[in-house]
PDB file of N, CA and C in Angstrom:
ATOM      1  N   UNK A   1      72.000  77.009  72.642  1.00  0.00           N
ATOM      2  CA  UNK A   1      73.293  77.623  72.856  1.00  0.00           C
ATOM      3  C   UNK A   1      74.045  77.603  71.531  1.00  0.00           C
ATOM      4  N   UNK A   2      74.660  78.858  71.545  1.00  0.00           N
ATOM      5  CA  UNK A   2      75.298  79.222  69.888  1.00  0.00           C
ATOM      6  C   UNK A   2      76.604  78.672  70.296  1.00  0.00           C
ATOM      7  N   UNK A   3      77.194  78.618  69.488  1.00  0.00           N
ATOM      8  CA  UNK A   3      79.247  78.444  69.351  1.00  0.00           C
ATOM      9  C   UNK A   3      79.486  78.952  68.657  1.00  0.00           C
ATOM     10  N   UNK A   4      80.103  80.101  68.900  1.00  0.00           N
ATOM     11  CA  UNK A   4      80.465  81.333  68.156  1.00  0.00           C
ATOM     12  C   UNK A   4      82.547  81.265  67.777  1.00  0.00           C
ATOM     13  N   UNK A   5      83.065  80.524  68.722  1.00  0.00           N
ATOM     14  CA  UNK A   5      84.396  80.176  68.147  1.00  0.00           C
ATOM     15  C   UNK A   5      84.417  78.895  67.641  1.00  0.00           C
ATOM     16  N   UNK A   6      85.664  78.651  66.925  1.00  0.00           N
ATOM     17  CA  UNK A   6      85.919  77.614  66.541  1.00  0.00           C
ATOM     18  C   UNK A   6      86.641  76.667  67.940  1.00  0.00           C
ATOM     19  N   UNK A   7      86.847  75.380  67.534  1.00  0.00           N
ATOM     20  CA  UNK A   7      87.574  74.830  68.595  1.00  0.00           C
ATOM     21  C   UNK A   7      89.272  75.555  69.099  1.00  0.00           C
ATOM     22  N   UNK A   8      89.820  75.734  67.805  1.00  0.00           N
ATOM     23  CA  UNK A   8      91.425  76.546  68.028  1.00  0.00           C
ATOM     24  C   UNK A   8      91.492  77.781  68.464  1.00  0.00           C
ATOM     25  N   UNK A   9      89.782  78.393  68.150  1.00  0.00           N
ATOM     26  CA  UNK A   9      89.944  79.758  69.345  1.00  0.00           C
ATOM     27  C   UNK A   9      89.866  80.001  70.491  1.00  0.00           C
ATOM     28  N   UNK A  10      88.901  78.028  71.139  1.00  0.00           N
ATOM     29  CA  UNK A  10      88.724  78.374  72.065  1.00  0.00           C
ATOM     30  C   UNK A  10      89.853  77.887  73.089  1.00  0.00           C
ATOM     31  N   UNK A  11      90.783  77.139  72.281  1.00  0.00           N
ATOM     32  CA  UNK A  11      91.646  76.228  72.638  1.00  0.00           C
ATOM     33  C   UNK A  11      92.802  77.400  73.048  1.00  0.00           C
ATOM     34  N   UNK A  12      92.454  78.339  72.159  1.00  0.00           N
ATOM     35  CA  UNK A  12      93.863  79.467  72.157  1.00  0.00           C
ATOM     36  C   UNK A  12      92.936  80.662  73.502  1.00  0.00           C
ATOM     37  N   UNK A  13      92.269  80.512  73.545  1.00  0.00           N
ATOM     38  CA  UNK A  13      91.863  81.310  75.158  1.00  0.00           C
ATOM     39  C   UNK A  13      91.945  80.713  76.169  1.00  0.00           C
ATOM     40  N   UNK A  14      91.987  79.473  76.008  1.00  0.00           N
ATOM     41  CA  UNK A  14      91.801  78.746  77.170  1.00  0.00           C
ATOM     42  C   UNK A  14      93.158  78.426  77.737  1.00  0.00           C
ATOM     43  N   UNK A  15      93.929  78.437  76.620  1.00  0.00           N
ATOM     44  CA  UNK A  15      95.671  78.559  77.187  1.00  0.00           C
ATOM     45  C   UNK A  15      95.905  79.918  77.455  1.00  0.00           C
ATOM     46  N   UNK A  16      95.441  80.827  76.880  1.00  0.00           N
ATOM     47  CA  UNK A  16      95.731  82.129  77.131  1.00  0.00           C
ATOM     48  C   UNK A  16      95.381  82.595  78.934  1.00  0.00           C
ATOM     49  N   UNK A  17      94.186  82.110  79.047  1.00  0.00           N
ATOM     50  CA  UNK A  17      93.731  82.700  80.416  1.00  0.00           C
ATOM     51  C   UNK A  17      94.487  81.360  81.576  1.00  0.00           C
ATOM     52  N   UNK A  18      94.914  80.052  80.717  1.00  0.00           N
ATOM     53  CA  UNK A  18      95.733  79.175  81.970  1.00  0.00           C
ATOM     54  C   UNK A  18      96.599  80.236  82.117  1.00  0.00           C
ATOM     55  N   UNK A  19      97.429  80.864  81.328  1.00  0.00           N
ATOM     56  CA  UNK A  19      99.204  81.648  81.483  1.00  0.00           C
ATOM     57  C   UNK A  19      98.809  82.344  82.174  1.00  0.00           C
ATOM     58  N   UNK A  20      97.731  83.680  82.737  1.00  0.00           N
ATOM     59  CA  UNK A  20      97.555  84.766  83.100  1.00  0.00           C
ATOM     60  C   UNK A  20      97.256  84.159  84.713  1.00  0.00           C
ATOM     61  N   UNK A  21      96.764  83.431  84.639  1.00  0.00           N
ATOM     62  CA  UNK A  21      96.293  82.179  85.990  1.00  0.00           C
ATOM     63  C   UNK A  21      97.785  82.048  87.388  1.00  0.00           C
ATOM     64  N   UNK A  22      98.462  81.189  86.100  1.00  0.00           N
ATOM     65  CA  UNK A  22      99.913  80.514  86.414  1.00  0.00           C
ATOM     66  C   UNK A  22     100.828  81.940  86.296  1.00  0.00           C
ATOM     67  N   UNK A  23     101.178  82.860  85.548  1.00  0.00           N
ATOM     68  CA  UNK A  23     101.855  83.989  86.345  1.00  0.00           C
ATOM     69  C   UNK A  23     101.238  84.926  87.409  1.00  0.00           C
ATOM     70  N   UNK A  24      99.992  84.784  87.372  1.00  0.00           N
ATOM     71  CA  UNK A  24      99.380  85.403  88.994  1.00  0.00           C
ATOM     72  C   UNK A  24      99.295  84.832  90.188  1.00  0.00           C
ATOM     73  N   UNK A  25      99.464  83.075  90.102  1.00  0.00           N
ATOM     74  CA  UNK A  25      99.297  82.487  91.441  1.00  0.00           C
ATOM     75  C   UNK A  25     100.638  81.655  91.629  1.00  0.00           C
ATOM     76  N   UNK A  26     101.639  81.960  90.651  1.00  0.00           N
ATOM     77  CA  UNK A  26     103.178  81.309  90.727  1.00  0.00           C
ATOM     78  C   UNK A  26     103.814  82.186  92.072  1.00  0.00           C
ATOM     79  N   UNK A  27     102.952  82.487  93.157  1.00  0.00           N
ATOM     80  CA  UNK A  27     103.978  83.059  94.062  1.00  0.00           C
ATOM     81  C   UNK A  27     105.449  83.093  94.558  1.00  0.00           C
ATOM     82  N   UNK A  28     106.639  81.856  94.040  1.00  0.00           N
ATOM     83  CA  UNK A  28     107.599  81.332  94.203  1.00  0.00           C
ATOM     84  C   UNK A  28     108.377  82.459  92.785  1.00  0.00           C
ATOM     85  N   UNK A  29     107.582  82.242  91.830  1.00  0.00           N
ATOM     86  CA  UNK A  29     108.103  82.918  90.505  1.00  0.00           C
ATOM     87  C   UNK A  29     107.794  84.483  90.587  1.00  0.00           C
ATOM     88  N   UNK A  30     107.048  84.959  91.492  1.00  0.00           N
ATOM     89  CA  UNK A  30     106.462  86.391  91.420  1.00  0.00           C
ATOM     90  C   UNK A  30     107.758  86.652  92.536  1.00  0.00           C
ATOM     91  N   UNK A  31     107.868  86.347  93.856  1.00  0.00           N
ATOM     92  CA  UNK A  31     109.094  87.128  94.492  1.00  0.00           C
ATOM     93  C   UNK A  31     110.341  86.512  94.137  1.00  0.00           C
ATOM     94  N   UNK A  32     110.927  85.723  93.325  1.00  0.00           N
ATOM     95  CA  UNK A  32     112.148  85.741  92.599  1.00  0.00           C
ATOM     96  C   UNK A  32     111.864  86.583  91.610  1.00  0.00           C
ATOM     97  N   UNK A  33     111.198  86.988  90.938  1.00  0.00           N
ATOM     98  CA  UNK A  33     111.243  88.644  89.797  1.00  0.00           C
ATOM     99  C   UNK A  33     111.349  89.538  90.750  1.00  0.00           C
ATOM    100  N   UNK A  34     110.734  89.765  91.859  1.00  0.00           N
ATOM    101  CA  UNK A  34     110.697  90.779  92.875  1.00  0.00           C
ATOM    102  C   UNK A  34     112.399  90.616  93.502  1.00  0.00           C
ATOM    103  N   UNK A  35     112.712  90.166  93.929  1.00  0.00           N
ATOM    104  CA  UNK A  35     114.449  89.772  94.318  1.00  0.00           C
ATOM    105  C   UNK A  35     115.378  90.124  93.557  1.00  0.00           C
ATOM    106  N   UNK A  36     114.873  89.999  91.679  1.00  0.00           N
ATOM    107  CA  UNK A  36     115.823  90.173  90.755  1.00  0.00           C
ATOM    108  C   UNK A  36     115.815  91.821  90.701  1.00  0.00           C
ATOM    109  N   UNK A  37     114.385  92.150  90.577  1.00  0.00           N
ATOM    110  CA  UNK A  37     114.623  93.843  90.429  1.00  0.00           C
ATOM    111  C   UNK A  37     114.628  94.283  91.462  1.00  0.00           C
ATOM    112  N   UNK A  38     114.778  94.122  92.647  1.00  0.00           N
ATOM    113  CA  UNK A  38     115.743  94.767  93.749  1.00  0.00           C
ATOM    114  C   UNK A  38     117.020  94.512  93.752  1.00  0.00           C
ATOM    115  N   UNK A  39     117.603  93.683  93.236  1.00  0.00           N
ATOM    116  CA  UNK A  39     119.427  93.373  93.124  1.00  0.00           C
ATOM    117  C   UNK A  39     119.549  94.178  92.180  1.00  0.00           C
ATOM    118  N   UNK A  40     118.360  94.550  91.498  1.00  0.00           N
ATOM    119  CA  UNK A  40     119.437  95.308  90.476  1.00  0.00           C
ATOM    120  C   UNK A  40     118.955  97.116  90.447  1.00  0.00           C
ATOM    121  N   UNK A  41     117.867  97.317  91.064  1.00  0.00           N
ATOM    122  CA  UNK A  41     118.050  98.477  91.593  1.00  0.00           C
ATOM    123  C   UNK A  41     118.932  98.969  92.705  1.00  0.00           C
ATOM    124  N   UNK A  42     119.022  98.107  93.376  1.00  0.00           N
ATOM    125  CA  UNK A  42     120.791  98.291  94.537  1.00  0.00           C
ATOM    126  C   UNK A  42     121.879  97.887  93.897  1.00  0.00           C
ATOM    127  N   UNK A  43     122.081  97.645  92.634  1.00  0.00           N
ATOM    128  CA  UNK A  43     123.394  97.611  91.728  1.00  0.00           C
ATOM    129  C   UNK A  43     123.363  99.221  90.893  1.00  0.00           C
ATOM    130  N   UNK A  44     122.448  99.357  90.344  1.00  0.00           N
ATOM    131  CA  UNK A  44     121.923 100.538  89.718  1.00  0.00           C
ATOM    132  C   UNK A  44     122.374 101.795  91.079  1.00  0.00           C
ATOM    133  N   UNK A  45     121.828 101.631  92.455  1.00  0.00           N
ATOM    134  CA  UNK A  45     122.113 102.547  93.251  1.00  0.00           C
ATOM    135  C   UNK A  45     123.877 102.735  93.629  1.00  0.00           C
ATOM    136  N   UNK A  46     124.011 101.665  93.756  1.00  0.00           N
ATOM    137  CA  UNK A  46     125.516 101.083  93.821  1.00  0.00           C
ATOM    138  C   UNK A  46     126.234 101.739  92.816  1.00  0.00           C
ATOM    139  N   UNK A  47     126.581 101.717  92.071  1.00  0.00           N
ATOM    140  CA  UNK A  47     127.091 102.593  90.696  1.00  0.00           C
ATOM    141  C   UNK A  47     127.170 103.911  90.937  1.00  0.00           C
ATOM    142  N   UNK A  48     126.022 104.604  90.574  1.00  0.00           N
ATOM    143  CA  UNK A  48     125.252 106.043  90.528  1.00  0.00           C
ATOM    144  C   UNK A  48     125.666 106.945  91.881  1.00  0.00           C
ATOM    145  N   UNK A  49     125.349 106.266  93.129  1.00  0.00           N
ATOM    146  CA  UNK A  49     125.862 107.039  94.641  1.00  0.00           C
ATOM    147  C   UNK A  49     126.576 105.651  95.487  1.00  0.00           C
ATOM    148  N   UNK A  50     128.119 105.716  95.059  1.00  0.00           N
ATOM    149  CA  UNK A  50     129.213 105.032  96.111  1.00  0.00           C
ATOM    150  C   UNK A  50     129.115 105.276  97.039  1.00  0.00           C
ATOM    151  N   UNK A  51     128.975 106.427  97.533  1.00  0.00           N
ATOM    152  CA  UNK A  51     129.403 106.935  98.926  1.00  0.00           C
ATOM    153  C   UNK A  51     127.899 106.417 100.003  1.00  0.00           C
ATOM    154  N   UNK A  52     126.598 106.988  99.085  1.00  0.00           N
ATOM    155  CA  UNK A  52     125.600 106.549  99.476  1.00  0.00           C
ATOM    156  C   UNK A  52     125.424 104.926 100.147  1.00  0.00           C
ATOM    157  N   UNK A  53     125.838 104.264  98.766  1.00  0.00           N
ATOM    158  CA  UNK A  53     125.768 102.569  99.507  1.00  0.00           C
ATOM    159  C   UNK A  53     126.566 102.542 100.259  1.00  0.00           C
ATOM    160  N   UNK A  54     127.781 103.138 100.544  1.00  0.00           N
ATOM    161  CA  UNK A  54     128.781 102.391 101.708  1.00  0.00           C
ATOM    162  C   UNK A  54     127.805 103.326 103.084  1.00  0.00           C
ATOM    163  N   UNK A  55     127.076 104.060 102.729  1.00  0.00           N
ATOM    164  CA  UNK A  55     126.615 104.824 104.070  1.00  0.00           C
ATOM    165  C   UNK A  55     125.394 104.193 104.460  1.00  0.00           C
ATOM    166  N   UNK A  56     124.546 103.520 103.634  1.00  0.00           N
ATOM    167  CA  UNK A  56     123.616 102.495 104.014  1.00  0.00           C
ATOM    168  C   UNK A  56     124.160 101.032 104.065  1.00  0.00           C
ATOM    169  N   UNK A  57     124.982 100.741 103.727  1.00  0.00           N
ATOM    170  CA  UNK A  57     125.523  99.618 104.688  1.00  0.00           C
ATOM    171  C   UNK A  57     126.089  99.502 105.579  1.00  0.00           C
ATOM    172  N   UNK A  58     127.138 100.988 105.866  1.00  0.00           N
ATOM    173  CA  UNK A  58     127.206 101.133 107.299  1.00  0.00           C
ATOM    174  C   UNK A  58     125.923 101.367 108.474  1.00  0.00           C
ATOM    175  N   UNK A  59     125.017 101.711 107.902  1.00  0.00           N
ATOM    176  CA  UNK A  59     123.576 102.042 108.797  1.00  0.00           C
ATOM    177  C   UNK A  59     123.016 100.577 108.977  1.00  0.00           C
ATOM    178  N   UNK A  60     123.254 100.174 107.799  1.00  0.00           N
ATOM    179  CA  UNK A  60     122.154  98.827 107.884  1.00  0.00           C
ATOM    180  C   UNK A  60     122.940  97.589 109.525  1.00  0.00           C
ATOM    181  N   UNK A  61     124.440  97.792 108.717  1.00  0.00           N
ATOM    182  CA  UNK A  61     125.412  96.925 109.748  1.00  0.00           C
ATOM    183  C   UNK A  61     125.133  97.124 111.576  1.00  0.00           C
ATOM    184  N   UNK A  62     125.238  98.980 111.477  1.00  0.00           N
ATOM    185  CA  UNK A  62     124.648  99.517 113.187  1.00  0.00           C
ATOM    186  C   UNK A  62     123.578  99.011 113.503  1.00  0.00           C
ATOM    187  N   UNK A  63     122.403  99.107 112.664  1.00  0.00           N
ATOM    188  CA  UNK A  63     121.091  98.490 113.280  1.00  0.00           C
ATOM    189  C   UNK A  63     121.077  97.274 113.904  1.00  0.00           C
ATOM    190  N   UNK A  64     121.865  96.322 112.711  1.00  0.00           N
ATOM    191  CA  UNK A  64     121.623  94.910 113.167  1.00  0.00           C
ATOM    192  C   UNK A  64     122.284  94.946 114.502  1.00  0.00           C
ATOM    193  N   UNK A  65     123.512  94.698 114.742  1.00  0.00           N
ATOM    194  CA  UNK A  65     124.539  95.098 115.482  1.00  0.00           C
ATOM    195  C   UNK A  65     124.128  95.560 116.866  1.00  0.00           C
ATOM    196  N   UNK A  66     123.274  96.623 117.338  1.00  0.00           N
ATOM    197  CA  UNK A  66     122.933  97.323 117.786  1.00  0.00           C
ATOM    198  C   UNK A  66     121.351  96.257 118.262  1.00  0.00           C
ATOM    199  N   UNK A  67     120.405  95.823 117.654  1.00  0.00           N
ATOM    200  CA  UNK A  67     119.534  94.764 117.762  1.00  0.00           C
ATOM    201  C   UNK A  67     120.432  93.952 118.311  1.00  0.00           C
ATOM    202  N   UNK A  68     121.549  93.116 117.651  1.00  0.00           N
ATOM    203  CA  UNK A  68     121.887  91.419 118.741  1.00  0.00           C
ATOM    204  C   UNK A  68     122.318  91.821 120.188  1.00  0.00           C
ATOM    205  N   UNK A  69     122.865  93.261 120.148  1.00  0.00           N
ATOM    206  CA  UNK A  69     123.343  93.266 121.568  1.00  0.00           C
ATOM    207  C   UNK A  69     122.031  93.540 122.557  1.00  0.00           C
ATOM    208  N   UNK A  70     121.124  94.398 121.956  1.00  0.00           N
ATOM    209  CA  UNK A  70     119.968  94.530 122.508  1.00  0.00           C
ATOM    210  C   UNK A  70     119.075  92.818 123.274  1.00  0.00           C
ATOM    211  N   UNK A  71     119.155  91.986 122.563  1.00  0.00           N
ATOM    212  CA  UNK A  71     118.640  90.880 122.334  1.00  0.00           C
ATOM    213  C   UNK A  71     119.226  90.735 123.465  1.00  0.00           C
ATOM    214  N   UNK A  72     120.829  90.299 123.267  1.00  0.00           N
ATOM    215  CA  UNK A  72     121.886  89.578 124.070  1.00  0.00           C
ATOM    216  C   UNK A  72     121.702  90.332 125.648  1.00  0.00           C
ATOM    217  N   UNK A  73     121.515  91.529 125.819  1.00  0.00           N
ATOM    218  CA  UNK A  73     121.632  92.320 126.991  1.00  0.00           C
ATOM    219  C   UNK A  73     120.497  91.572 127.994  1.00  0.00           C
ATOM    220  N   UNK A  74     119.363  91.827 127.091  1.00  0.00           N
ATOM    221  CA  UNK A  74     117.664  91.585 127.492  1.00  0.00           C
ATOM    222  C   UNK A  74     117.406  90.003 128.120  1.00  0.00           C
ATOM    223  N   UNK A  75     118.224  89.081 127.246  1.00  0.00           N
ATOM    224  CA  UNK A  75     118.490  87.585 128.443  1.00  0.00           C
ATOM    225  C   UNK A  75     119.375  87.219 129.017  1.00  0.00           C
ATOM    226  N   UNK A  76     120.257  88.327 128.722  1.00  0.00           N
ATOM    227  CA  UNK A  76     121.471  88.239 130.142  1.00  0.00           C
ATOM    228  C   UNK A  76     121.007  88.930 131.207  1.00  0.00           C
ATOM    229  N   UNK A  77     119.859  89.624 131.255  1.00  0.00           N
ATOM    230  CA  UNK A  77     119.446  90.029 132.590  1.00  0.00           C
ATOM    231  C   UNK A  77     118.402  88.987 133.061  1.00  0.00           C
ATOM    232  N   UNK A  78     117.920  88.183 132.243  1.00  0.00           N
ATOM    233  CA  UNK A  78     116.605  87.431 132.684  1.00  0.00           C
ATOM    234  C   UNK A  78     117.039  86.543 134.154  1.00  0.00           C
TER     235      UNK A  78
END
């Protein structure tokens, strides 16, 4: 068997492929980046169409709204 790197090259791949490791299986760190660029594409939307966000948060508010009473109805008949 040859050894074709030195020890600091292999030392520098071997940290290289830990990082690629640890940002692919950091699942805790992958959906807090995912959380950050959705706050800020709904800040970005927020800005750009006002009228839009107040009309999807009025939609979003009916749904829920509209679900608890559903809920609430469904074991007040039980």
């Amino acid at each position: 068997m040859t050894v074709d790197k030195t020890p600091e090259e292999a030392r520098a791949e071997l940290v290289a492929t830990l990082n690629a490791l640890e940002d692919k299986l950091n699942v805790p760190k992958r959906v807090g980046g995912a959380v950050d660029r959705g706050k800020a594409r709904l800040r970005t939307f927020k800005e750009e169409n006002p009228g839009g966000a107040a009309g999807a948060a009025v939609a979003v508010s009916a749904v829920v709204g509209l679900a608890a009473w559903g809920i609430v109805r469904a074991l007040a008949r039980r």
